[in-house]
PDB file of N, CA and C in Angstrom:
ATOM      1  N   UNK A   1      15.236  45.839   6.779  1.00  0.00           N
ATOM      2  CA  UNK A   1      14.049  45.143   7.240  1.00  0.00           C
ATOM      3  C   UNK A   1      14.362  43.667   7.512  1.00  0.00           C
ATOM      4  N   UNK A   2      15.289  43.205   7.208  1.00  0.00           N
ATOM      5  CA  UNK A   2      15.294  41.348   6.869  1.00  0.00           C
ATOM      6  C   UNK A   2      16.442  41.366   7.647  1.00  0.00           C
ATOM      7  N   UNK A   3      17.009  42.656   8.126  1.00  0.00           N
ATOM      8  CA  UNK A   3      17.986  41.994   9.071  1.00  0.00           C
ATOM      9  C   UNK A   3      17.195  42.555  10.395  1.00  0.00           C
ATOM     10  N   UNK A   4      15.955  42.773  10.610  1.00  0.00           N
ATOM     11  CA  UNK A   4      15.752  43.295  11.859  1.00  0.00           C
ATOM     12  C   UNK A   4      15.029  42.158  11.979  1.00  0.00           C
ATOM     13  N   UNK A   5      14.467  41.243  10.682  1.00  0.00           N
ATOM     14  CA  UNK A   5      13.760  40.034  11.270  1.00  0.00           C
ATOM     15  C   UNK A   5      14.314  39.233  11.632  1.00  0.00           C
ATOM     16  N   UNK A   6      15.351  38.983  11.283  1.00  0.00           N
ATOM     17  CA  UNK A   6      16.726  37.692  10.920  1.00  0.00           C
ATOM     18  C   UNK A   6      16.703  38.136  12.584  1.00  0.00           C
ATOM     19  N   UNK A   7      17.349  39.544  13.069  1.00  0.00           N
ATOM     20  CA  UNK A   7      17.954  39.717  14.696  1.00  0.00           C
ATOM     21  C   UNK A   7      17.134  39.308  15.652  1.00  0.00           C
ATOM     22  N   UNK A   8      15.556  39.215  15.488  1.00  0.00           N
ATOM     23  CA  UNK A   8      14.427  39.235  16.074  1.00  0.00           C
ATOM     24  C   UNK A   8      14.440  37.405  16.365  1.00  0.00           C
ATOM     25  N   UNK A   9      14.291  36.974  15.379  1.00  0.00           N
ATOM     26  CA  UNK A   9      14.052  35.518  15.023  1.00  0.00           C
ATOM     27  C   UNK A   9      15.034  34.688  16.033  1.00  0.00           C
ATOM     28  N   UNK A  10      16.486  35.725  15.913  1.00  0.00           N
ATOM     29  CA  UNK A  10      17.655  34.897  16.623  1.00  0.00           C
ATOM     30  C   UNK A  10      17.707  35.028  17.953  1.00  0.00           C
ATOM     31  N   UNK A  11      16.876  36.109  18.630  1.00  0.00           N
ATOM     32  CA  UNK A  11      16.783  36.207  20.166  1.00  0.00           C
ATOM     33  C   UNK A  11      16.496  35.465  20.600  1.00  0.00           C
ATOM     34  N   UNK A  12      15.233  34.708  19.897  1.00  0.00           N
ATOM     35  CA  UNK A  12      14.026  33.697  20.683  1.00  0.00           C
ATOM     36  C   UNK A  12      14.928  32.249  20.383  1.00  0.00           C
ATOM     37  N   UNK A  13      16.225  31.927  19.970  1.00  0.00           N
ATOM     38  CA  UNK A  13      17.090  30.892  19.788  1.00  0.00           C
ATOM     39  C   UNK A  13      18.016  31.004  20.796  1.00  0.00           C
ATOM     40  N   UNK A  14      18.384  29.475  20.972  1.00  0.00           N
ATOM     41  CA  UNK A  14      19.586  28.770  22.053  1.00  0.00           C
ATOM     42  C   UNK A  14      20.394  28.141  21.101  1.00  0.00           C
ATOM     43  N   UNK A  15      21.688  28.733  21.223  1.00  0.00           N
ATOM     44  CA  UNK A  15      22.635  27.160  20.680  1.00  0.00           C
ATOM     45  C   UNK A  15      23.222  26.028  20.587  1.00  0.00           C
ATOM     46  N   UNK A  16      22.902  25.181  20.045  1.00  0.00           N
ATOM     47  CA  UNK A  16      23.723  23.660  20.555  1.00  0.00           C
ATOM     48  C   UNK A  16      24.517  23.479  19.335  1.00  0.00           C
ATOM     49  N   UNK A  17      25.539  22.807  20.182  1.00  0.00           N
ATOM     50  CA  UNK A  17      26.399  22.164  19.097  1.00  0.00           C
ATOM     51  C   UNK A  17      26.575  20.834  19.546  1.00  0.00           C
ATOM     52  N   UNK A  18      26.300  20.017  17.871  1.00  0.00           N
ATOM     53  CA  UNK A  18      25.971  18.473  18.366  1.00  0.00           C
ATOM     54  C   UNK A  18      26.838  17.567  17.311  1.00  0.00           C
ATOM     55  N   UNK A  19      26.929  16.096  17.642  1.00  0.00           N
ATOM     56  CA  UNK A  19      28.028  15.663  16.868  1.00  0.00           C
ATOM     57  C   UNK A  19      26.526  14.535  15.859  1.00  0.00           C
ATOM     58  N   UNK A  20      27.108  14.650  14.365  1.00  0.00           N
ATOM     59  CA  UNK A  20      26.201  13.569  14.001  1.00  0.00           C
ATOM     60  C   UNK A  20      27.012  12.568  13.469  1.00  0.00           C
ATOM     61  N   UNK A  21      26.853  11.608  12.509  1.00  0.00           N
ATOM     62  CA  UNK A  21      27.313  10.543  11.601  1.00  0.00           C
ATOM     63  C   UNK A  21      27.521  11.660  10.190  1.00  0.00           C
ATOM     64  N   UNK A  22      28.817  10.881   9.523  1.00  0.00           N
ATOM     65  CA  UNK A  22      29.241  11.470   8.308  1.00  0.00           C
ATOM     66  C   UNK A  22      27.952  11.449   7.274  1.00  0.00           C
ATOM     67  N   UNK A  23      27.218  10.303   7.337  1.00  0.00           N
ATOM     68  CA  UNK A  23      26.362   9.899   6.349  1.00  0.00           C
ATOM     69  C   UNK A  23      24.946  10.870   6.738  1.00  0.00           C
ATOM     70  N   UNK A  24      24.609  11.536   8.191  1.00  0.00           N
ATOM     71  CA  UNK A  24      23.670  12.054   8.421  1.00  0.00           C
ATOM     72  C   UNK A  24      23.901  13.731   8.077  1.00  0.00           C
ATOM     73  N   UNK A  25      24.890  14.154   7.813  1.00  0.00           N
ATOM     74  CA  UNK A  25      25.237  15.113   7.446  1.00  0.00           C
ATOM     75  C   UNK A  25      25.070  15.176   5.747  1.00  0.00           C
ATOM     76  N   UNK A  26      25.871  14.393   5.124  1.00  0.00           N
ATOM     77  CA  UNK A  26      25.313  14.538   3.638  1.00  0.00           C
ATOM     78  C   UNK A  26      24.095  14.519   3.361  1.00  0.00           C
ATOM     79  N   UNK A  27      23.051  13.662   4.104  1.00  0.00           N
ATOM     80  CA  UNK A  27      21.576  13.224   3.938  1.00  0.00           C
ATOM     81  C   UNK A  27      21.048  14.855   4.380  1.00  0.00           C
ATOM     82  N   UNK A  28      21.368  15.264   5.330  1.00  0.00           N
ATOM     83  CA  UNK A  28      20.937  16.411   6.097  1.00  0.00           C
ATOM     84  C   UNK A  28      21.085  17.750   4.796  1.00  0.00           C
ATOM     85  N   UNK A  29      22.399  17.592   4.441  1.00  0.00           N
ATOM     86  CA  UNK A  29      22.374  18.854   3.640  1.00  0.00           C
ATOM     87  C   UNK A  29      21.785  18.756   1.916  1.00  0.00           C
ATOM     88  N   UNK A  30      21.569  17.298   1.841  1.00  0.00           N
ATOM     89  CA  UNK A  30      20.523  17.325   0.353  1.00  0.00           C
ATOM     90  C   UNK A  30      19.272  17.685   0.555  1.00  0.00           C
ATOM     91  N   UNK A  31      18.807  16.981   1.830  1.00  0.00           N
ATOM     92  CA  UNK A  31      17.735  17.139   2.026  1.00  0.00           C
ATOM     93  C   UNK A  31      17.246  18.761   2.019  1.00  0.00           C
ATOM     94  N   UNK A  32      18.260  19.657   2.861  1.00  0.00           N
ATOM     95  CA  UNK A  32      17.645  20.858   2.638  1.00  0.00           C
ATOM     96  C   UNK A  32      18.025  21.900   1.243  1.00  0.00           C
ATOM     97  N   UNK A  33      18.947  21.310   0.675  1.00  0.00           N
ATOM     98  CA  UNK A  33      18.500  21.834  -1.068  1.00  0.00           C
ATOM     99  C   UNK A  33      17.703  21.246  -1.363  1.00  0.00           C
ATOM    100  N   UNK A  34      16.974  20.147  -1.475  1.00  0.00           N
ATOM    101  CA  UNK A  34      15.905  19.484  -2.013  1.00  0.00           C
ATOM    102  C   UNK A  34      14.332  20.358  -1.740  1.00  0.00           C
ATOM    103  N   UNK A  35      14.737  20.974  -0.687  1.00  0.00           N
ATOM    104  CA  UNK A  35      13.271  21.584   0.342  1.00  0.00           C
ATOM    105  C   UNK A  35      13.510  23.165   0.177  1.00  0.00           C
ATOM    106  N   UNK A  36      14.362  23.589   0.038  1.00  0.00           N
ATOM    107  CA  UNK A  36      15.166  24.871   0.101  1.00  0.00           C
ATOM    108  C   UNK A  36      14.904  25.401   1.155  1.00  0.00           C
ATOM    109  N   UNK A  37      15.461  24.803   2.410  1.00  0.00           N
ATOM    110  CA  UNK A  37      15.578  25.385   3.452  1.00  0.00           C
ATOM    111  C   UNK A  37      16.987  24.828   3.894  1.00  0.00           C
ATOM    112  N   UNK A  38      16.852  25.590   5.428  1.00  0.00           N
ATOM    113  CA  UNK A  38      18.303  25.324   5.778  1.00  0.00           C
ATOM    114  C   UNK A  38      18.424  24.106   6.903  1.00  0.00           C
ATOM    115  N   UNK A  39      19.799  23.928   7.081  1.00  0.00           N
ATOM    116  CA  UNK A  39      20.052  22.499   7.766  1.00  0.00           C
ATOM    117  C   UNK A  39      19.438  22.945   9.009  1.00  0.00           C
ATOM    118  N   UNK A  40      19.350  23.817   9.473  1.00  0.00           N
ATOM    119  CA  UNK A  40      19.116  24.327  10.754  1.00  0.00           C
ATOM    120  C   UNK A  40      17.266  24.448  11.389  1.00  0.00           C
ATOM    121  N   UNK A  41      16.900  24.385   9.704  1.00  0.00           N
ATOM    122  CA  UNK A  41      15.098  24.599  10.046  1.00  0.00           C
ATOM    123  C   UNK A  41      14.930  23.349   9.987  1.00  0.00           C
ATOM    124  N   UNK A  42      15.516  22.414   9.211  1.00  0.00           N
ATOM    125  CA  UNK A  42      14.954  20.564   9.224  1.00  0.00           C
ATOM    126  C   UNK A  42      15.393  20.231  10.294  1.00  0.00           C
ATOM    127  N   UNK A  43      16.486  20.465  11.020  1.00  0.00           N
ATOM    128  CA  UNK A  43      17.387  20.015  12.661  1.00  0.00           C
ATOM    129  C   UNK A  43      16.463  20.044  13.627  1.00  0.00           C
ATOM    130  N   UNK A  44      15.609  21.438  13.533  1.00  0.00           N
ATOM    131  CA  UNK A  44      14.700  22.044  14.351  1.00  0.00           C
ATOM    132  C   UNK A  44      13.091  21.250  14.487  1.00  0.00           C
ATOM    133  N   UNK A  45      13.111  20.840  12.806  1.00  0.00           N
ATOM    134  CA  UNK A  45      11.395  20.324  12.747  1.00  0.00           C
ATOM    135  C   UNK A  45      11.540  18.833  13.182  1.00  0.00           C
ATOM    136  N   UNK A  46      12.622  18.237  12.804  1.00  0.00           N
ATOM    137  CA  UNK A  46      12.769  16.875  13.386  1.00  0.00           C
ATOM    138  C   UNK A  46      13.068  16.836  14.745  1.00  0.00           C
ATOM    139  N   UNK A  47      13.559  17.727  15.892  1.00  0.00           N
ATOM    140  CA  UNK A  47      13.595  18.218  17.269  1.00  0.00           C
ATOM    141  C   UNK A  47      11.942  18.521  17.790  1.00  0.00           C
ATOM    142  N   UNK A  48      11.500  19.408  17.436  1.00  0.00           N
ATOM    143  CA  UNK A  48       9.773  19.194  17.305  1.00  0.00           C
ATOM    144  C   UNK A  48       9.155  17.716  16.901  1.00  0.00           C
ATOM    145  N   UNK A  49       9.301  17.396  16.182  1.00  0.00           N
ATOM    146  CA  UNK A  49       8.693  15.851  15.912  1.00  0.00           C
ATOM    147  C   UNK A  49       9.076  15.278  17.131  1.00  0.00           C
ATOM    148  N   UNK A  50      10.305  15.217  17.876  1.00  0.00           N
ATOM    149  CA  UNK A  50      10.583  14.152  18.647  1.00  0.00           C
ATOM    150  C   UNK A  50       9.520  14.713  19.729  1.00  0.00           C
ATOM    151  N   UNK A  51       9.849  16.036  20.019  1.00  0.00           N
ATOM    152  CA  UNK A  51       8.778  16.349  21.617  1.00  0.00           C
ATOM    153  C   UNK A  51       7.726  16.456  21.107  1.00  0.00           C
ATOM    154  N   UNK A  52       6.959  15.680  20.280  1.00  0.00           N
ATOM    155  CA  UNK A  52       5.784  15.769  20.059  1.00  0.00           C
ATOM    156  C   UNK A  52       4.839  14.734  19.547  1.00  0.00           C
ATOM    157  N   UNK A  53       6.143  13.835  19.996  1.00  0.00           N
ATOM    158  CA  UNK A  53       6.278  12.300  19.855  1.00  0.00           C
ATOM    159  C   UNK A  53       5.220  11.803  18.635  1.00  0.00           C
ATOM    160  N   UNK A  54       5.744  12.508  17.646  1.00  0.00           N
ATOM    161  CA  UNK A  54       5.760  12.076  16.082  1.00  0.00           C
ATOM    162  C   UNK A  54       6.953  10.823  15.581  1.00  0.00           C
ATOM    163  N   UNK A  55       7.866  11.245  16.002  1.00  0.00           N
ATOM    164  CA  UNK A  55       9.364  10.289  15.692  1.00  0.00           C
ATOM    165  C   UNK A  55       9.325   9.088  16.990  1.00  0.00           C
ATOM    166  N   UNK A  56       9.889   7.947  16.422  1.00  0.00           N
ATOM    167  CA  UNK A  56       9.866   6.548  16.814  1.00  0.00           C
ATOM    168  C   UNK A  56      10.901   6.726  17.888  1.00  0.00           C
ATOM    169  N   UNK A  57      10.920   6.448  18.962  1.00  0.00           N
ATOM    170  CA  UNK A  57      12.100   6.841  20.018  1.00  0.00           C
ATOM    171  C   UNK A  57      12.247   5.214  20.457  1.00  0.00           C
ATOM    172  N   UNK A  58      13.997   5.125  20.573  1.00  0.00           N
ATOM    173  CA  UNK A  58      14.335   3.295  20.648  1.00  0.00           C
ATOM    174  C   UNK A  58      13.317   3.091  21.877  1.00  0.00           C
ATOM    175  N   UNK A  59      13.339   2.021  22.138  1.00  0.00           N
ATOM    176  CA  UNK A  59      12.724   1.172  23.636  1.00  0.00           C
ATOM    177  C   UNK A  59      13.825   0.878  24.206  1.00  0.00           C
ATOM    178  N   UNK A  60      13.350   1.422  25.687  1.00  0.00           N
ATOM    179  CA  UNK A  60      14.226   1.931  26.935  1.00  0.00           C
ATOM    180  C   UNK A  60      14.196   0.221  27.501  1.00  0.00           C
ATOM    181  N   UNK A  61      14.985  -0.095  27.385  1.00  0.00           N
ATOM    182  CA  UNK A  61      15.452  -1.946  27.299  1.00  0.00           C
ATOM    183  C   UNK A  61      15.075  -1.812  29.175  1.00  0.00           C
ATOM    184  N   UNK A  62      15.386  -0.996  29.940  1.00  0.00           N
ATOM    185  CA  UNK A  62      15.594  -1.202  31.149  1.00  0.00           C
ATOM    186  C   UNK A  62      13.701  -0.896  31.695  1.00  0.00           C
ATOM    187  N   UNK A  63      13.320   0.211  31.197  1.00  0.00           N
ATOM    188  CA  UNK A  63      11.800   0.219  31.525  1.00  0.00           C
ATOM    189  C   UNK A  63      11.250  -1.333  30.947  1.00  0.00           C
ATOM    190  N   UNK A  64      11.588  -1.906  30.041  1.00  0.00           N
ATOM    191  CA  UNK A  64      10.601  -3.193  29.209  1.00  0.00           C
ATOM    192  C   UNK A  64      11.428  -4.399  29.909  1.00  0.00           C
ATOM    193  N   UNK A  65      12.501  -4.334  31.049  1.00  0.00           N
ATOM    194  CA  UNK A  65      12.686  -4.973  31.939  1.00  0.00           C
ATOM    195  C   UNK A  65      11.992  -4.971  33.133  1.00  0.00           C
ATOM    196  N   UNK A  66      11.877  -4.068  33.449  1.00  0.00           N
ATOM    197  CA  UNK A  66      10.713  -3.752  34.364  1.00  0.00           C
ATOM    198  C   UNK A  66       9.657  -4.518  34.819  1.00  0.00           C
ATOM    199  N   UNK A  67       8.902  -4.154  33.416  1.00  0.00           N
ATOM    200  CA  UNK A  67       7.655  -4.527  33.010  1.00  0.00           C
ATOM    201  C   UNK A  67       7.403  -5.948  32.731  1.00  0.00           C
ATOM    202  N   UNK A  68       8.584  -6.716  32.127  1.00  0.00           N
ATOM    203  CA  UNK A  68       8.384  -8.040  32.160  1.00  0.00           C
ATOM    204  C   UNK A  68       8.505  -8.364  33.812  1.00  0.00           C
ATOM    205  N   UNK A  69       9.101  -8.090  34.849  1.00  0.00           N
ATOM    206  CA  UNK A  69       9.069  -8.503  35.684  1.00  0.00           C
ATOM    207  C   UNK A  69       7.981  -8.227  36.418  1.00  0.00           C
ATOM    208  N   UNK A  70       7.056  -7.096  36.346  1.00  0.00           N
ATOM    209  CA  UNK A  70       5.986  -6.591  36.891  1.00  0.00           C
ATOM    210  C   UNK A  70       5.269  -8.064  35.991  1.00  0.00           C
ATOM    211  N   UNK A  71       5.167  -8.198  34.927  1.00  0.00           N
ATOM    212  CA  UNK A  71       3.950  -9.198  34.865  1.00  0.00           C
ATOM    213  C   UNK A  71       3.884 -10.713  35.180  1.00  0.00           C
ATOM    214  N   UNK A  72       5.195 -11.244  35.199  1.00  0.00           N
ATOM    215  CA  UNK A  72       5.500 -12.580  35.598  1.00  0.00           C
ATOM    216  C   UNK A  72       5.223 -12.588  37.038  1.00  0.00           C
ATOM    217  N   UNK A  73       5.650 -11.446  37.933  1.00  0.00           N
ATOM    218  CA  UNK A  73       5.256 -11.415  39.109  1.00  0.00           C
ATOM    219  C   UNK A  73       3.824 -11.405  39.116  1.00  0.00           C
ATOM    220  N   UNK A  74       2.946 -10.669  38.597  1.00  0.00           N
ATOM    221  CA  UNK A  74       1.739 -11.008  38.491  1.00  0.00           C
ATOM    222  C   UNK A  74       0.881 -11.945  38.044  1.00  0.00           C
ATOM    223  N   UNK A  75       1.470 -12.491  37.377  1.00  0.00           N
ATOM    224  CA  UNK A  75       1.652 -14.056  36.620  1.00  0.00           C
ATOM    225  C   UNK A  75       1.306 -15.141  37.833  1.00  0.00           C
ATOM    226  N   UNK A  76       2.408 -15.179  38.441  1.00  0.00           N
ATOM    227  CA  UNK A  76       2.850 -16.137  39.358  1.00  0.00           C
ATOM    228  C   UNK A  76       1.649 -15.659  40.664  1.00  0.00           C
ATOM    229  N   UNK A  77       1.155 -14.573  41.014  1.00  0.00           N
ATOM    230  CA  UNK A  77       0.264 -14.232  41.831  1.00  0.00           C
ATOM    231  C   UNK A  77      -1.111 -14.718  41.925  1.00  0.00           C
ATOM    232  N   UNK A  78      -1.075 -14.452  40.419  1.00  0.00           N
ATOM    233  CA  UNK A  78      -2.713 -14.913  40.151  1.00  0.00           C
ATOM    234  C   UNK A  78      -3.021 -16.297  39.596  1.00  0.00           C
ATOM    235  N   UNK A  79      -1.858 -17.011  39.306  1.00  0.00           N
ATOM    236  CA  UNK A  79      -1.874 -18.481  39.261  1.00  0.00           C
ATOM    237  C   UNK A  79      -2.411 -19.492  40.271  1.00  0.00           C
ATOM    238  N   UNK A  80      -3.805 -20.242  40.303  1.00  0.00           N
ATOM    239  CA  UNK A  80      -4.541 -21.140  41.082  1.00  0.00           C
ATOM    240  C   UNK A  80      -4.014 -22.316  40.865  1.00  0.00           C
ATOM    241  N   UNK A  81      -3.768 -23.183  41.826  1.00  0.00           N
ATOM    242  CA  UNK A  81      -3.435 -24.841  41.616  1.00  0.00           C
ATOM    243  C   UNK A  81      -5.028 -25.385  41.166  1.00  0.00           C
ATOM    244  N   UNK A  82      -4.812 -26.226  39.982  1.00  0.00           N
ATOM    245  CA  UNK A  82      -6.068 -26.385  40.122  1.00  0.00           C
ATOM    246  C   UNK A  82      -6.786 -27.620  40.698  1.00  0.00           C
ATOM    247  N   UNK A  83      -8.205 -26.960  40.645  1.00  0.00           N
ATOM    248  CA  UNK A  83      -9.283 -28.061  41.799  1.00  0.00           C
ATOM    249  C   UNK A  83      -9.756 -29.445  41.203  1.00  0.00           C
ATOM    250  N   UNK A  84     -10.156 -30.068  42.273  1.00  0.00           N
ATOM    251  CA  UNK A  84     -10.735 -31.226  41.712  1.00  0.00           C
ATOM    252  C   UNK A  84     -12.558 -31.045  41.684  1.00  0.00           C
ATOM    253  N   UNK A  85     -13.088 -31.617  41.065  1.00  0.00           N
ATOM    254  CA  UNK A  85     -14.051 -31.448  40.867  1.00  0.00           C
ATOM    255  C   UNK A  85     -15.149 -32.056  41.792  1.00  0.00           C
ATOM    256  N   UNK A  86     -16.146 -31.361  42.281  1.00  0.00           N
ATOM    257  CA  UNK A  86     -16.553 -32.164  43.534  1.00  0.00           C
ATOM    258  C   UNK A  86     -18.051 -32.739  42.972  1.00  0.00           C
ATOM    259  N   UNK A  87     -18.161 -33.214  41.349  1.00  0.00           N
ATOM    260  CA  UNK A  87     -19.114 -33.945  40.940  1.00  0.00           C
ATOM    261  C   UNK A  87     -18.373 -34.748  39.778  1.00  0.00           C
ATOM    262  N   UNK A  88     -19.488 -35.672  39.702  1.00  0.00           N
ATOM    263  CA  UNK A  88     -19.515 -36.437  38.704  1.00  0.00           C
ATOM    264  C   UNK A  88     -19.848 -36.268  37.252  1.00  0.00           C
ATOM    265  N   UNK A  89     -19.978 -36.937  36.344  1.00  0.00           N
ATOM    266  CA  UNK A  89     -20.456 -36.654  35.481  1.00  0.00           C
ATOM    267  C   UNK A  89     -22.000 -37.667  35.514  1.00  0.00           C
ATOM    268  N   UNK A  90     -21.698 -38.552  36.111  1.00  0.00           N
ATOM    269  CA  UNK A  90     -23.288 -39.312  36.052  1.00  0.00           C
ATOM    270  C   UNK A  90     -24.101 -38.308  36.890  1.00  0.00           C
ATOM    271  N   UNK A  91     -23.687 -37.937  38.044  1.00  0.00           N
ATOM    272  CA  UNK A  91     -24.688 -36.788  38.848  1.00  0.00           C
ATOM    273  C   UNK A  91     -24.951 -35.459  37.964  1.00  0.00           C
ATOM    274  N   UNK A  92     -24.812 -35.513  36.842  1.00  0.00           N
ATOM    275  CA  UNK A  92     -25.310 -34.729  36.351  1.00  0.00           C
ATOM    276  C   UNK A  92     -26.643 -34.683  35.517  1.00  0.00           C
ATOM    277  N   UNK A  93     -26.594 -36.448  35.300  1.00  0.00           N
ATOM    278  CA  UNK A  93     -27.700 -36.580  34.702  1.00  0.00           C
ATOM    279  C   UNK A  93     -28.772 -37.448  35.545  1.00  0.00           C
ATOM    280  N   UNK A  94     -28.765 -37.003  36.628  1.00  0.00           N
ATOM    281  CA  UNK A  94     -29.364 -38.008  37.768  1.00  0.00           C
ATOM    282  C   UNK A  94     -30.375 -37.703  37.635  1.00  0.00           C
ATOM    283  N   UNK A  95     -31.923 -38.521  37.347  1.00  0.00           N
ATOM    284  CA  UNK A  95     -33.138 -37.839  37.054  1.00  0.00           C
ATOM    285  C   UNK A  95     -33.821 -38.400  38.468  1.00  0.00           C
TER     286      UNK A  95
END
C-alpha cells in the first residue's frame, strides 16, 4: 500500500538538482529532524513560499533603476519656474 502511494506521489514530481552553501545544507538537514520531515518536503514548501510571494525576493537593482529614472524625469517635467506675484500686499487691504 505505501509503496503504491510513495509511486503515485512520485509521478506528479520533476527533478532538479541544485547547488546550495555548505552552511545551508547543515541548517537544511536539522531543520528537517527538528520537523520530522524530509529535506525534500521543506525544499519544496520554501519553493511554494517563493511563488506565492511569502519569501522576501532581493530588489532587482536594474528595475529600481528604472524607476528612479522614470521619476526624476517626471520630476523635472512637472517642475514650474516660479511666478511673480501680480499683487501687492497693501492691495489687499485696500478698503
Amino acid at each position: 500500500m505505501y509503496v503504491a502511494m510513495y509511486t503515485r506521489a512520485m509521478a506528479n514530481m520533476v527533478r532538479k538538482q541544485v547547488y546550495i552553501e555548505r552552511h545551508q545544507d547543515r541548517s537544511l538537514r536539522a531543520r528537517a529532524r527538528l520537523e520530522g520531515v524530509t529535506e525534500s518536503q521543506l525544499i519544496r514548501q520554501g519553493v511554494d513560499r517563493v511563488l506565492e510571494g511569502d519569501a522576501q525576493l532581493p530588489p532587482d537593482d536594474a528595475l529600481w533603476a528604472a524607476e528612479r529614472q522614470f521619476i526624476e524625469a517626471r520630476r523635472k517635467r512637472l517642475q514650474v519656474a516660479p511666478r511673480r506675484r501680480r499683487w501687492t500686499r497693501d492691495e489687499l487691504y485696500d478698503e
